[in-house]
C-alpha atoms as a PDB file:
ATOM      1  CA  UNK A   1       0.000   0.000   0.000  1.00  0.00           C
ATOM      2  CA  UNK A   2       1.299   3.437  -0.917  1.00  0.00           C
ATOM      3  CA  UNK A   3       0.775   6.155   1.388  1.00  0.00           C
ATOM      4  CA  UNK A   4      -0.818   9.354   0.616  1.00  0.00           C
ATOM      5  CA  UNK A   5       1.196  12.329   1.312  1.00  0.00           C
ATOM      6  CA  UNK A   6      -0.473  13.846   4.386  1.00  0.00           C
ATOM      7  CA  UNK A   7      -0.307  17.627   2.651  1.00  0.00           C
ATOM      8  CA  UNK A   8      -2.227  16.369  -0.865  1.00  0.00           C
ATOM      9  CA  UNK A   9      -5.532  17.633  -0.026  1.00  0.00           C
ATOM     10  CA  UNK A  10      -4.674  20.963   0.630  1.00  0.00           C
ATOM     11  CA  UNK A  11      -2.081  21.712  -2.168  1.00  0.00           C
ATOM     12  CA  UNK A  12      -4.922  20.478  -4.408  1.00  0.00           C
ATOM     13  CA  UNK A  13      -7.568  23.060  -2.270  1.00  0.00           C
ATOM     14  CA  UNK A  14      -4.872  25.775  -3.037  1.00  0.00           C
ATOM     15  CA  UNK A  15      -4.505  24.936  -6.741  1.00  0.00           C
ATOM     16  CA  UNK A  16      -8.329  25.006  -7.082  1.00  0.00           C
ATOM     17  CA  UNK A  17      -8.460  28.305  -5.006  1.00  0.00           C
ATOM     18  CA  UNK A  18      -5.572  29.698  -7.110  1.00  0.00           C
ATOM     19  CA  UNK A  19      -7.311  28.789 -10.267  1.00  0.00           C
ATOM     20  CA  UNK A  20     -10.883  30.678  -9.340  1.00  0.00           C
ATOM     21  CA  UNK A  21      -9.183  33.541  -8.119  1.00  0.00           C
ATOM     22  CA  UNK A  22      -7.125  33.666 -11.408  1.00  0.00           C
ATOM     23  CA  UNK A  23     -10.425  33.474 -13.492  1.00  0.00           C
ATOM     24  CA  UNK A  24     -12.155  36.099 -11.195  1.00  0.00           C
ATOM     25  CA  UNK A  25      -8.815  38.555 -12.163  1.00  0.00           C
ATOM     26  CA  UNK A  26      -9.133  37.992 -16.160  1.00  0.00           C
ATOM     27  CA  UNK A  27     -13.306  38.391 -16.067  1.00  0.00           C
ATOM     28  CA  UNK A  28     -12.306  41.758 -14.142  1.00  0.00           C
ATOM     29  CA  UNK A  29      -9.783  42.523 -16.670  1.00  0.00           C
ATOM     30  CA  UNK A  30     -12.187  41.561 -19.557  1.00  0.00           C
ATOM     31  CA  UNK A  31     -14.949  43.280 -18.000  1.00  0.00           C
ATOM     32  CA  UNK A  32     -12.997  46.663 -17.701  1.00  0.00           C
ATOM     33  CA  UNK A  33     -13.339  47.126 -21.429  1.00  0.00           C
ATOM     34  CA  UNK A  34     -16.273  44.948 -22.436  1.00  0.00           C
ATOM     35  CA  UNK A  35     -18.246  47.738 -22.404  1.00  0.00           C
ATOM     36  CA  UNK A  36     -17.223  49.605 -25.379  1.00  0.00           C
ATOM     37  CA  UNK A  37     -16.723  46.781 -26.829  1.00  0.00           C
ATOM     38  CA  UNK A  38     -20.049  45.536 -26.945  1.00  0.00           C
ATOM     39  CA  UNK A  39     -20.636  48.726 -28.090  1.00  0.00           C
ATOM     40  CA  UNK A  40     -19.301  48.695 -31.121  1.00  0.00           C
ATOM     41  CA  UNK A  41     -19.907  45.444 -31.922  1.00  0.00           C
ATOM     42  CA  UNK A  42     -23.858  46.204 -31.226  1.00  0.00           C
ATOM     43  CA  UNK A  43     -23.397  48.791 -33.372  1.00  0.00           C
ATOM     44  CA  UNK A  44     -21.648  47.189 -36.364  1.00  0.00           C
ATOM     45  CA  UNK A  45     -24.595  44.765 -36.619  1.00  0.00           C
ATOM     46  CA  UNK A  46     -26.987  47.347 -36.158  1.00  0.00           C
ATOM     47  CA  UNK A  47     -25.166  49.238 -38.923  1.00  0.00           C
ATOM     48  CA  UNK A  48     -24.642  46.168 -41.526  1.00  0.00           C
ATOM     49  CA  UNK A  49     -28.169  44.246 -40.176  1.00  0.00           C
ATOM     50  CA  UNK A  50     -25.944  41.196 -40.051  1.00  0.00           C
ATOM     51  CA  UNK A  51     -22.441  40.235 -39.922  1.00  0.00           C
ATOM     52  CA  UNK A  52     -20.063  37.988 -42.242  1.00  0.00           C
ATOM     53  CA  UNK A  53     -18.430  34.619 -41.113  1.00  0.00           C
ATOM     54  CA  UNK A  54     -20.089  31.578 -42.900  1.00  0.00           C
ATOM     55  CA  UNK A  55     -23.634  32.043 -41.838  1.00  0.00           C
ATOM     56  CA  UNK A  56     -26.990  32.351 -43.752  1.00  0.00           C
ATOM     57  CA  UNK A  57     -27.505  35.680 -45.165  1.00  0.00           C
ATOM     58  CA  UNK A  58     -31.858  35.404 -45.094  1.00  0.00           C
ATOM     59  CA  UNK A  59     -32.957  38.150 -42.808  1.00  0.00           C
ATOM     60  CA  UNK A  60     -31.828  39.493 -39.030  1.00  0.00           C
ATOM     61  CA  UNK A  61     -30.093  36.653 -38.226  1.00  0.00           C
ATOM     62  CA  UNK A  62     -27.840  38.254 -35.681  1.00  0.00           C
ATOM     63  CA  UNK A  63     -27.481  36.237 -31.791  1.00  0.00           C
ATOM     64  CA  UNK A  64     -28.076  39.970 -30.865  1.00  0.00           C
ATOM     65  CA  UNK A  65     -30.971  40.887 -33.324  1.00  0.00           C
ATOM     66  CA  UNK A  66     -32.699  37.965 -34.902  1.00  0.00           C
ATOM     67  CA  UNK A  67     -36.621  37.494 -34.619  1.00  0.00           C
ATOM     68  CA  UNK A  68     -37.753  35.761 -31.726  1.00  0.00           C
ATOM     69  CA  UNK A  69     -39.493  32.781 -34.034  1.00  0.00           C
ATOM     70  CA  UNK A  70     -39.599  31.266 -37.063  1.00  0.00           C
ATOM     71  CA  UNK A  71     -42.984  32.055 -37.884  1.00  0.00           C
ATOM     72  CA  UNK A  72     -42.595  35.662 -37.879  1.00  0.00           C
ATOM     73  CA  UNK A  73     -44.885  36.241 -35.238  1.00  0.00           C
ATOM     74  CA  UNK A  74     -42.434  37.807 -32.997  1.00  0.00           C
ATOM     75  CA  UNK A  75     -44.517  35.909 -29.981  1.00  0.00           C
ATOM     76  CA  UNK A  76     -42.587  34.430 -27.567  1.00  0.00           C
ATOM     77  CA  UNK A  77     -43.251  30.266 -26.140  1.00  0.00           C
ATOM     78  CA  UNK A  78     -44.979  30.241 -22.939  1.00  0.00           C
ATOM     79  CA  UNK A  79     -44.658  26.775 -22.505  1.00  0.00           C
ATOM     80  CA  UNK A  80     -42.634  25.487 -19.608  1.00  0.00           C
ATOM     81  CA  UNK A  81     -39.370  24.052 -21.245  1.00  0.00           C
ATOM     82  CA  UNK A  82     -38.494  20.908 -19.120  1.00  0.00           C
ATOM     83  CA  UNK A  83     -35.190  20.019 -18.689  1.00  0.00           C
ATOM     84  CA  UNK A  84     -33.232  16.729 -19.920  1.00  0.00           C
ATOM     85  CA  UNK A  85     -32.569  14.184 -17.887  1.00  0.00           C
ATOM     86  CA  UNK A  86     -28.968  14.620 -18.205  1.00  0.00           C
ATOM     87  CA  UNK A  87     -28.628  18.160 -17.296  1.00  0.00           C
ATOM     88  CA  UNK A  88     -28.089  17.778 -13.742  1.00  0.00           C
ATOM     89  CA  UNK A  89     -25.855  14.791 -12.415  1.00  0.00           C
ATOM     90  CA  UNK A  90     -27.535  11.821 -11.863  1.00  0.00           C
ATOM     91  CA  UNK A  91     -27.334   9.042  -8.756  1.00  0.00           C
ATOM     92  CA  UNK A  92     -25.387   6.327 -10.932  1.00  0.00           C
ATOM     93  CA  UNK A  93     -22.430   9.327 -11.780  1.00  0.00           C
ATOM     94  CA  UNK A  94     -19.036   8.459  -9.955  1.00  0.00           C
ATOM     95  CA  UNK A  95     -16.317  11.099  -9.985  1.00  0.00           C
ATOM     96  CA  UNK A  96     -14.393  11.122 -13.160  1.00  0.00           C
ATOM     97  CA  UNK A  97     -11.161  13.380 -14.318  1.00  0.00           C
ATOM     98  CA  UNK A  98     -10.145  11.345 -17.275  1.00  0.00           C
ATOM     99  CA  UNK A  99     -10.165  12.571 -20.946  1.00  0.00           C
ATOM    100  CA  UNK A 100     -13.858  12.728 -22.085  1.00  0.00           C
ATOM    101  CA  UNK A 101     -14.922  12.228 -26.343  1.00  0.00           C
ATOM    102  CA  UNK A 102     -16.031  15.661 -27.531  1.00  0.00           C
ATOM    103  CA  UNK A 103     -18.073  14.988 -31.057  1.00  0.00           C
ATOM    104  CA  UNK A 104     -17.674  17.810 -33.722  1.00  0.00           C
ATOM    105  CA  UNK A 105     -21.187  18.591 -35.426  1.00  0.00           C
ATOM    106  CA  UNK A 106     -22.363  21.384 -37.883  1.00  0.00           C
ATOM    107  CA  UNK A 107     -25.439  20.695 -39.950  1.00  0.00           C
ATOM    108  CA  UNK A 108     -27.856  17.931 -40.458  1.00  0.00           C
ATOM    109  CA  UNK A 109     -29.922  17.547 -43.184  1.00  0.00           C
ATOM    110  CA  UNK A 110     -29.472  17.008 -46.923  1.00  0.00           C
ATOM    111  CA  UNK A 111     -26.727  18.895 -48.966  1.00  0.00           C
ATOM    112  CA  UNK A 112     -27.767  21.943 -51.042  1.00  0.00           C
ATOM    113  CA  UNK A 113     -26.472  22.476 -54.404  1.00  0.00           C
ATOM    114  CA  UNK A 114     -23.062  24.182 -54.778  1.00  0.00           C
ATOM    115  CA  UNK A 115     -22.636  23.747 -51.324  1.00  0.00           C
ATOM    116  CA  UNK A 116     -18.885  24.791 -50.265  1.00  0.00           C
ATOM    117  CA  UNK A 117     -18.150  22.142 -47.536  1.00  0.00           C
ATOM    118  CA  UNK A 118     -20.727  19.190 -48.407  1.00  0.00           C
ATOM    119  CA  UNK A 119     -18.920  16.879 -46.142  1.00  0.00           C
ATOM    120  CA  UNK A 120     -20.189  18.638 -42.711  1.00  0.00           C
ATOM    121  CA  UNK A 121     -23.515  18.246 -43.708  1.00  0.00           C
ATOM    122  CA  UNK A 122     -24.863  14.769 -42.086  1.00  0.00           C
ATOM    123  CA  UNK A 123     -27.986  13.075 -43.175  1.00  0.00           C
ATOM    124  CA  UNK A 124     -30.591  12.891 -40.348  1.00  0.00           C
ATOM    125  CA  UNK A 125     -31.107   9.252 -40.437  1.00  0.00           C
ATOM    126  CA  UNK A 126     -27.042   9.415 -40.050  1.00  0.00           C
ATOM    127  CA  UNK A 127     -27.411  11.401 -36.667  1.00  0.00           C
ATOM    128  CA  UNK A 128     -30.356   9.173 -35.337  1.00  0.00           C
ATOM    129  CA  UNK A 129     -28.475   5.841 -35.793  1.00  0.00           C
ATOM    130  CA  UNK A 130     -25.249   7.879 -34.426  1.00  0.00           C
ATOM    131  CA  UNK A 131     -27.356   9.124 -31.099  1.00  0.00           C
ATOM    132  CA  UNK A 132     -28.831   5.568 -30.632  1.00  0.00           C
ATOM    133  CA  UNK A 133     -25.242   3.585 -30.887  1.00  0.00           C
ATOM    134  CA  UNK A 134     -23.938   6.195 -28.213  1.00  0.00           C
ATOM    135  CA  UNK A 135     -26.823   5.274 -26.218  1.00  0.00           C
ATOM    136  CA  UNK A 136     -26.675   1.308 -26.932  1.00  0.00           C
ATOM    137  CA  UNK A 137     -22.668   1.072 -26.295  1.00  0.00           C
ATOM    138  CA  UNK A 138     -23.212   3.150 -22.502  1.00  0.00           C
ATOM    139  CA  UNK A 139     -22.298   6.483 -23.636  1.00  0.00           C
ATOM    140  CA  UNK A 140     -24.015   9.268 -21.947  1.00  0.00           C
ATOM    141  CA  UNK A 141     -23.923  13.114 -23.345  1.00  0.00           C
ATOM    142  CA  UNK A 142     -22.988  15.751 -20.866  1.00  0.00           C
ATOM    143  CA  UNK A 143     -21.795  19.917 -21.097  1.00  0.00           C
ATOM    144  CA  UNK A 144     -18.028  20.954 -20.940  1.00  0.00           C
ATOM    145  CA  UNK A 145     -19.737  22.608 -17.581  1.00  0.00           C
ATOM    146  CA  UNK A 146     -20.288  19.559 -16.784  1.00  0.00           C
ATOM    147  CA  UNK A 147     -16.659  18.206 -17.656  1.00  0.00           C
ATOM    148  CA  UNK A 148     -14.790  20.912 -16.174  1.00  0.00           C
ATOM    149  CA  UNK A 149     -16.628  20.494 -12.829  1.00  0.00           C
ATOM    150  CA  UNK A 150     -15.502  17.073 -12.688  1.00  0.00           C
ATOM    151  CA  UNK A 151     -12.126  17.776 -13.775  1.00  0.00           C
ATOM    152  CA  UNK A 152     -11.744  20.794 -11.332  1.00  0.00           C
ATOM    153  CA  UNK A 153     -14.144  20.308  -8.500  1.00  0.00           C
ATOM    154  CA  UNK A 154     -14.875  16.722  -7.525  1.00  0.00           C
ATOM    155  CA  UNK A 155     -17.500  16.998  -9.683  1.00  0.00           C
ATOM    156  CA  UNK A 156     -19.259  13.647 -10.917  1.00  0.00           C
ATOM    157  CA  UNK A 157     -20.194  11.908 -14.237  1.00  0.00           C
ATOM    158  CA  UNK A 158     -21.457   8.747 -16.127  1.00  0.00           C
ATOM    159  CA  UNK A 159     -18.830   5.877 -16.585  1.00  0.00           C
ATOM    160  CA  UNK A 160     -19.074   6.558 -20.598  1.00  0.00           C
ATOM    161  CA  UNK A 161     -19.507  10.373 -20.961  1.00  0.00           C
ATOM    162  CA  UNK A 162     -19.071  12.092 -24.397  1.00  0.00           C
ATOM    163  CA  UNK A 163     -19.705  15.886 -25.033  1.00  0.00           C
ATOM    164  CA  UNK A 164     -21.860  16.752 -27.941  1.00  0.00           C
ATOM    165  CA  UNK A 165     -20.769  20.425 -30.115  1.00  0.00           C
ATOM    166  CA  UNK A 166     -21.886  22.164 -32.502  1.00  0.00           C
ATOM    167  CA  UNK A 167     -20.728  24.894 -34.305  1.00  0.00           C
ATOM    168  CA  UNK A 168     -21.884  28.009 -35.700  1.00  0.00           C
ATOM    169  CA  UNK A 169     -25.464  28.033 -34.877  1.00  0.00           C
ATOM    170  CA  UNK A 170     -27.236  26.758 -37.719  1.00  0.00           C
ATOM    171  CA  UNK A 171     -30.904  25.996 -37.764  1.00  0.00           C
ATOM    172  CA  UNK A 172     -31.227  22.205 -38.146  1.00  0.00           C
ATOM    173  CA  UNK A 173     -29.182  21.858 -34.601  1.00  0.00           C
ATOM    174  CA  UNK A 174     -32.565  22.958 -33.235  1.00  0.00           C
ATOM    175  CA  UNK A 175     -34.731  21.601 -35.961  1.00  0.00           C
ATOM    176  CA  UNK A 176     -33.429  17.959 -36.095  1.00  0.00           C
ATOM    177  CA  UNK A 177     -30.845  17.816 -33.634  1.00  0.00           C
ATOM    178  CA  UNK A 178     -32.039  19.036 -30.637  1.00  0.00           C
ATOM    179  CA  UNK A 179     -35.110  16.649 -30.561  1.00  0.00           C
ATOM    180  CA  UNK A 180     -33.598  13.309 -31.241  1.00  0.00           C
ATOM    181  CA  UNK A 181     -30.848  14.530 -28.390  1.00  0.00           C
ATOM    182  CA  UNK A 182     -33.877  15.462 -26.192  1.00  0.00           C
ATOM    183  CA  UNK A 183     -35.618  11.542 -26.644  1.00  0.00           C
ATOM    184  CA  UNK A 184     -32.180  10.436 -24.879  1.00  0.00           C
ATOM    185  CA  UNK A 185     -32.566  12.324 -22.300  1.00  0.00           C
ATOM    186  CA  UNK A 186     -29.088  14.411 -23.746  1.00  0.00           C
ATOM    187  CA  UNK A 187     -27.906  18.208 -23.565  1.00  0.00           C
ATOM    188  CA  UNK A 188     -25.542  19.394 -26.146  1.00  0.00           C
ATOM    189  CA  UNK A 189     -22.901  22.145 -26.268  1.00  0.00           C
ATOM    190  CA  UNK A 190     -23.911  25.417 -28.984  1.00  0.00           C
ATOM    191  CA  UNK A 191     -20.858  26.866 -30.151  1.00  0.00           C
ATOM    192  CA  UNK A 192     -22.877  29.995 -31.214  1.00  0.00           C
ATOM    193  CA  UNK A 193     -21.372  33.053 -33.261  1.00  0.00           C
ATOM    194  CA  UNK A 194     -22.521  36.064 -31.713  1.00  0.00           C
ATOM    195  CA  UNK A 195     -22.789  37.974 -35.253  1.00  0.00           C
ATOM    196  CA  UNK A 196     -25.055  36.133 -37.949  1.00  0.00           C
ATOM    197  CA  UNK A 197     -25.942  32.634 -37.810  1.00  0.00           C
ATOM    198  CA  UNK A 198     -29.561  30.489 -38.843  1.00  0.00           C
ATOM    199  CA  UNK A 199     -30.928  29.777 -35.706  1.00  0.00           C
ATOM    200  CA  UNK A 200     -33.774  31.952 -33.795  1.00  0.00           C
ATOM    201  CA  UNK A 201     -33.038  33.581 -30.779  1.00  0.00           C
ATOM    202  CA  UNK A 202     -35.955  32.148 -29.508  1.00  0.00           C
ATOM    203  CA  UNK A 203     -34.913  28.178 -30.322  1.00  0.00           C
ATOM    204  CA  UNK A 204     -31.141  29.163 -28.608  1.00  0.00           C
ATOM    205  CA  UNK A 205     -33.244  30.352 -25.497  1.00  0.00           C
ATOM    206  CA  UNK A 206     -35.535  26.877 -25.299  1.00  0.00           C
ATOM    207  CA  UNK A 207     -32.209  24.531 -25.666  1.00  0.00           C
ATOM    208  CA  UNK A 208     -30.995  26.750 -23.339  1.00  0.00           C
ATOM    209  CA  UNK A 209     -33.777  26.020 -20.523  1.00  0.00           C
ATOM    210  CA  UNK A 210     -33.732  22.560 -21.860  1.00  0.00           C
ATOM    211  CA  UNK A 211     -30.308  22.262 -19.851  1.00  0.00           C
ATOM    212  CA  UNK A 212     -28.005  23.061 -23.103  1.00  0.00           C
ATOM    213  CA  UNK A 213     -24.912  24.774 -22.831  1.00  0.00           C
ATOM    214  CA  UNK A 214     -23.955  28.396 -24.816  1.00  0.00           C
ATOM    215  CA  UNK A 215     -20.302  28.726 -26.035  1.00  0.00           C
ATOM    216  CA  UNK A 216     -18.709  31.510 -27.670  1.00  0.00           C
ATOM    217  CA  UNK A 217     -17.623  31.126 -31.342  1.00  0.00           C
ATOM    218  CA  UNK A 218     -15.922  34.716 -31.944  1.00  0.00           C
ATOM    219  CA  UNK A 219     -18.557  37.430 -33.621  1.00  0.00           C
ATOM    220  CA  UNK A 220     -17.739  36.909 -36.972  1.00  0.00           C
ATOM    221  CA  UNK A 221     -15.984  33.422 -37.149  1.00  0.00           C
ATOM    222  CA  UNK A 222     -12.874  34.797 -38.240  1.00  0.00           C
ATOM    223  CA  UNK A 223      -9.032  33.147 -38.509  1.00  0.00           C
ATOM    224  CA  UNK A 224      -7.680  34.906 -34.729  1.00  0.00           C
ATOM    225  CA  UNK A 225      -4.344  34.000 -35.825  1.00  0.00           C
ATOM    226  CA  UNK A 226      -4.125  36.761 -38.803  1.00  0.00           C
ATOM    227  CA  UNK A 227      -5.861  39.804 -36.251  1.00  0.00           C
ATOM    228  CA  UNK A 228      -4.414  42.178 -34.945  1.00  0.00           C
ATOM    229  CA  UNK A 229      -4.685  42.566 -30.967  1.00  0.00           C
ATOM    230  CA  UNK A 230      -7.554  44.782 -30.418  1.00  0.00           C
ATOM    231  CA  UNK A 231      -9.619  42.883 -33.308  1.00  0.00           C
ATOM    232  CA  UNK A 232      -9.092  39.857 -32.234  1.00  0.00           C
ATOM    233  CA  UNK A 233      -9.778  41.053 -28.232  1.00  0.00           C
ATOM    234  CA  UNK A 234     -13.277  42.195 -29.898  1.00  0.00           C
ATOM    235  CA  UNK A 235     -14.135  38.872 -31.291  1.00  0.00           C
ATOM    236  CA  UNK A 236     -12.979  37.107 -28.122  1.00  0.00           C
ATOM    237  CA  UNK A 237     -14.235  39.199 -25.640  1.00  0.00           C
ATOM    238  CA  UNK A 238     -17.250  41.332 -27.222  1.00  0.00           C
ATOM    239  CA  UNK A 239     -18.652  37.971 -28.653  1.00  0.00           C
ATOM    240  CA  UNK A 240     -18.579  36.325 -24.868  1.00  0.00           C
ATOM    241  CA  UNK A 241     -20.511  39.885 -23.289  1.00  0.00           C
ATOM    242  CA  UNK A 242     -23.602  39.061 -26.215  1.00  0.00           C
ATOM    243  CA  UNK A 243     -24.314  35.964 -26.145  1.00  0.00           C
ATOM    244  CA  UNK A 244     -24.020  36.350 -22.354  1.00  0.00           C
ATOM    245  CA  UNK A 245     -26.362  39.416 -22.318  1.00  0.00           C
ATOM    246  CA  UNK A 246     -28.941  38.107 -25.032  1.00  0.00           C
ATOM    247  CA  UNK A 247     -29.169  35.316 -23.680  1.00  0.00           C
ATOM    248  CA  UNK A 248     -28.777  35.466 -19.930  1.00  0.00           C
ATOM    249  CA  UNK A 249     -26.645  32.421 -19.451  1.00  0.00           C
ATOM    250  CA  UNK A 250     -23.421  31.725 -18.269  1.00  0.00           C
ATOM    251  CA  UNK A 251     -20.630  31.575 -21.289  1.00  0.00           C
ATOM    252  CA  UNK A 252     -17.109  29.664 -20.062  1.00  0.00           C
ATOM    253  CA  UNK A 253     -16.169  27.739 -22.875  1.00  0.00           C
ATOM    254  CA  UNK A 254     -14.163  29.432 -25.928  1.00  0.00           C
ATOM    255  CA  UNK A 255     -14.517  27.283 -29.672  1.00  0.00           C
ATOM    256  CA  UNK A 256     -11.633  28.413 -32.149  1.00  0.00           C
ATOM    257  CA  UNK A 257     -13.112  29.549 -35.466  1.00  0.00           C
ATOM    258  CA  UNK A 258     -12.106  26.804 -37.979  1.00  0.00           C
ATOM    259  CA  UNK A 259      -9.606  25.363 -35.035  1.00  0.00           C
ATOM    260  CA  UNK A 260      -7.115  28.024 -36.109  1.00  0.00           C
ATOM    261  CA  UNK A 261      -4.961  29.674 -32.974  1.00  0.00           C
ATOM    262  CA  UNK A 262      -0.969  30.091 -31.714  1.00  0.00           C
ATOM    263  CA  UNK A 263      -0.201  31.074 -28.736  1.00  0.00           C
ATOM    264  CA  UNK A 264      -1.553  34.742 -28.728  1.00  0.00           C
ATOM    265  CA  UNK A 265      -4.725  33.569 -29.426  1.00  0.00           C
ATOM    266  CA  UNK A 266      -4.610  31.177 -26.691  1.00  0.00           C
ATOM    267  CA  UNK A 267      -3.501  34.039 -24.248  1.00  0.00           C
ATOM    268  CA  UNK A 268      -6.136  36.161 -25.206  1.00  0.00           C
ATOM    269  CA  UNK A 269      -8.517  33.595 -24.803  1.00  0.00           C
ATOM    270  CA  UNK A 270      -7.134  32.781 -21.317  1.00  0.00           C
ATOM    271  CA  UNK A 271      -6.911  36.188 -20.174  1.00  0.00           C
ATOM    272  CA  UNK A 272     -11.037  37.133 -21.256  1.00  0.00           C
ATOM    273  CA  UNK A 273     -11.693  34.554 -18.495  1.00  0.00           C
ATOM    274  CA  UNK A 274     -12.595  31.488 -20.580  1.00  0.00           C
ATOM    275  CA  UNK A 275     -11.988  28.488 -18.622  1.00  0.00           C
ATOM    276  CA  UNK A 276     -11.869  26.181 -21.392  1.00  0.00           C
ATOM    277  CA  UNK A 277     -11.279  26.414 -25.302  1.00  0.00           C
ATOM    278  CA  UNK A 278     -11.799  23.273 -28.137  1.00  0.00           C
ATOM    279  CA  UNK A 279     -10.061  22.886 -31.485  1.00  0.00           C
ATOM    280  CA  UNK A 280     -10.298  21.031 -34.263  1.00  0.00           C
ATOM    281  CA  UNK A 281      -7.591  18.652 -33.488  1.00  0.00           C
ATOM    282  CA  UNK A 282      -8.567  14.745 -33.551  1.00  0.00           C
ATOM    283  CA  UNK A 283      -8.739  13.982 -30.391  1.00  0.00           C
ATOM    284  CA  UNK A 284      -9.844  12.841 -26.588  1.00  0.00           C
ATOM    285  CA  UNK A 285     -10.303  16.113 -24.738  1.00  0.00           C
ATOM    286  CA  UNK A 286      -8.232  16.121 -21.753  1.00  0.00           C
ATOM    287  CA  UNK A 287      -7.844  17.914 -18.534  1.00  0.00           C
ATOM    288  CA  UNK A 288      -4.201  18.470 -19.052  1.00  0.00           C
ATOM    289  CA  UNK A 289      -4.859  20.676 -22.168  1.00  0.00           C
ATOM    290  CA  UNK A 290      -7.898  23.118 -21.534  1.00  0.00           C
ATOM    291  CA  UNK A 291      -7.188  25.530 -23.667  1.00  0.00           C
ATOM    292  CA  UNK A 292      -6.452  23.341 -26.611  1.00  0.00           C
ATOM    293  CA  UNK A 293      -9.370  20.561 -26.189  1.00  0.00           C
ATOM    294  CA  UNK A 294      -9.077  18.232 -29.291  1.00  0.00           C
ATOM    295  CA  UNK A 295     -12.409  17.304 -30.629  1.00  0.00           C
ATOM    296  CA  UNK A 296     -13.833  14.249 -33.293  1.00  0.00           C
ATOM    297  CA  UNK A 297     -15.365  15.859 -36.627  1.00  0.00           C
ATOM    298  CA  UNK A 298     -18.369  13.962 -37.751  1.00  0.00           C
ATOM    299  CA  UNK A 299     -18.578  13.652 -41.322  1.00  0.00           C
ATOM    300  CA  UNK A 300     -21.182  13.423 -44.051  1.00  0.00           C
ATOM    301  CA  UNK A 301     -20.944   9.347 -44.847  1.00  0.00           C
ATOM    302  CA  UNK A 302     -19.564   8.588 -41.223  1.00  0.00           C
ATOM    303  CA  UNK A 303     -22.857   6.725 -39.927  1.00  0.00           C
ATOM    304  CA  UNK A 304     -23.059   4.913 -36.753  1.00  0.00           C
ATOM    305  CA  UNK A 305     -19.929   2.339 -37.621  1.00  0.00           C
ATOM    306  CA  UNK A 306     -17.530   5.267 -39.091  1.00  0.00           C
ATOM    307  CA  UNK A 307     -18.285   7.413 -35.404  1.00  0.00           C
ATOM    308  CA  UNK A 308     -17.357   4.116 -33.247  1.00  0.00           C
ATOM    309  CA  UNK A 309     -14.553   3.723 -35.542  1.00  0.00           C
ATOM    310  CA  UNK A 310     -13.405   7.277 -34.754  1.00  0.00           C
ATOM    311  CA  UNK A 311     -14.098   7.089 -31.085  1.00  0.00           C
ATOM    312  CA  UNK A 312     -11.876   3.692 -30.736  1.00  0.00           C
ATOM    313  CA  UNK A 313      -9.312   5.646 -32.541  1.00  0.00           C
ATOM    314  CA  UNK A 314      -9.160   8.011 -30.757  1.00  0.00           C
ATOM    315  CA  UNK A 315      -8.640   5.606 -27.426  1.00  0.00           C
ATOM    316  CA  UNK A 316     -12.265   5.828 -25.560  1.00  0.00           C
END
């Protein structure tokens, strides 16, 4: 039997308290000049009535300005949103700080003509066989909140967890995502541009109350590496203060526009108060790299034997 040094405990109590205080310093930082910021930013859209990056270009489709619903209405839902069964920790969770499978996902549906990038486009019946393998082979989906609890704070989750992204913010993560998710009892992670994207404010705002989680994807999904500071401190830090005010909730968790960031971008990420960031890199997503969380892309053709190929091979 190997003994336990005595002092362990507290030097990991003072590395946890260390941490929080050093995230409570950058968010005071951040906050300092969020303001004008936001400002500008607010303004731009208001300006342009929407804002470049990969998005649809039909109508106000702004995080900050978009109608509340699809059908025009501008009524909001007064139904109670219930909550997923997976959105709060659940008796059979154990505590867990291993690397965790964090799934890469853009849009369902079919693939329009001339379409730039047809391979992130995956078939519905693709996603449904995908959710219900997950589900069949143990794997439960959870929030990087969810994660970085248990990774930081003792916090617990299923034997089998995977994280579920998706990027951009484009309509069918509500329309034909969101539901088959919601049958397992699932939560998912929106890595939502603050500047134009497809989905409704209003559909953001149920996933939301359904126990989702809101990331920040930059304002205008641009390459950080090629900004200059102050640019790329608006799309990091501006983008975060948006979503955060639209939408009311929480934002911790940075997504890298098209994976793309050195070690500036990295600092600047760190230093807005972002407590977590993913790439693009194939990968398990692992405490030991927080700010460079590798992901597995989901392609177009995958189906449900191509994703458990890519999770085995990627060592979960």
């Amino acid at each position: 039997i190997v003994a336990t040094p005595p002092d362990l405990p507290e030097r990991i109590a003072r590395r946890r308290q260390e941490r929080r205080r050093q995230l409570v310093r950058r968010r005071r930082i951040a906050a300092g000049t969020v303001v004008s910021m936001v400002a500008v930013a607010v303004a731009a859209l208001l300006v342009t009535g929407s804002v470049g990056g990969g998005g649809s270009s039909k109508g106000d489709s702004s995080a900050a300005g978009r109608g509340a619903n699809p059908g025009g209405s501008g009524k909001q839902k007064t139904e109670k949103i219930s909550m997923v069964r997976n959105a709060t920790p659940q008796d059979d969770w154990a505590p867990y700080t291993g690397p965790v499978p964090m799934l890469m996902y853009h849009v369902l549906g079919d693939v329009p003509p001339g379409a730039a990038l047809p391979g992130l486009f995956v078939a519905d019946s693709e996603f449904s066989d995908q959710m219900k393998w997950l589900d069949d082979n143990g794997f439960q989906a959870v929030t990087m909140a969810q994660v970085m609890k248990a990774w930081e704070d003792g916090g617990t989750l299923p034997e089998k967890p995977v994280v579920l992204s998706f990027d951009d913010g484009y309509d069918t993560q509500y329309t034909d995502a969101y539901p088959v998710m919601k049958r397992h009892g699932w939560a998912g992670v929106l890595n939502l541009k603050a500047g134009e994207t497809d989905i409704y404010k209003s559909q953001v705002r149920e996933m939301l109350a359904s126990g989702w989680e809101l990331a920040s994807h930059t304002i205008t999904h641009p390459d950080l590496t090629t900004l200059d500071a102050a640019t790329m401190k608006r799309e990091i830090v501006a983008s975060r203060a948006i979503l955060e005010k639209e939408f009311g909730a929480t934002v911790d968790h940075f997504c890298y526009p098209a994976g793309a960031y050195d070690d500036a971008v990295i600092k600047a990420v760190e230093d807005a108060g972002y407590s977590s960031a993913s790439t693009v890199d194939e990968g398990l997503a692992s405490k030991d790299e927080l700010f460079t969380l590798k992901r597995i892309r989901v392609n177009r053709g995958d189906g449900a034997s191509g994703l458990a190929a890519s999770i085995s091979a990627a060592g979960a």
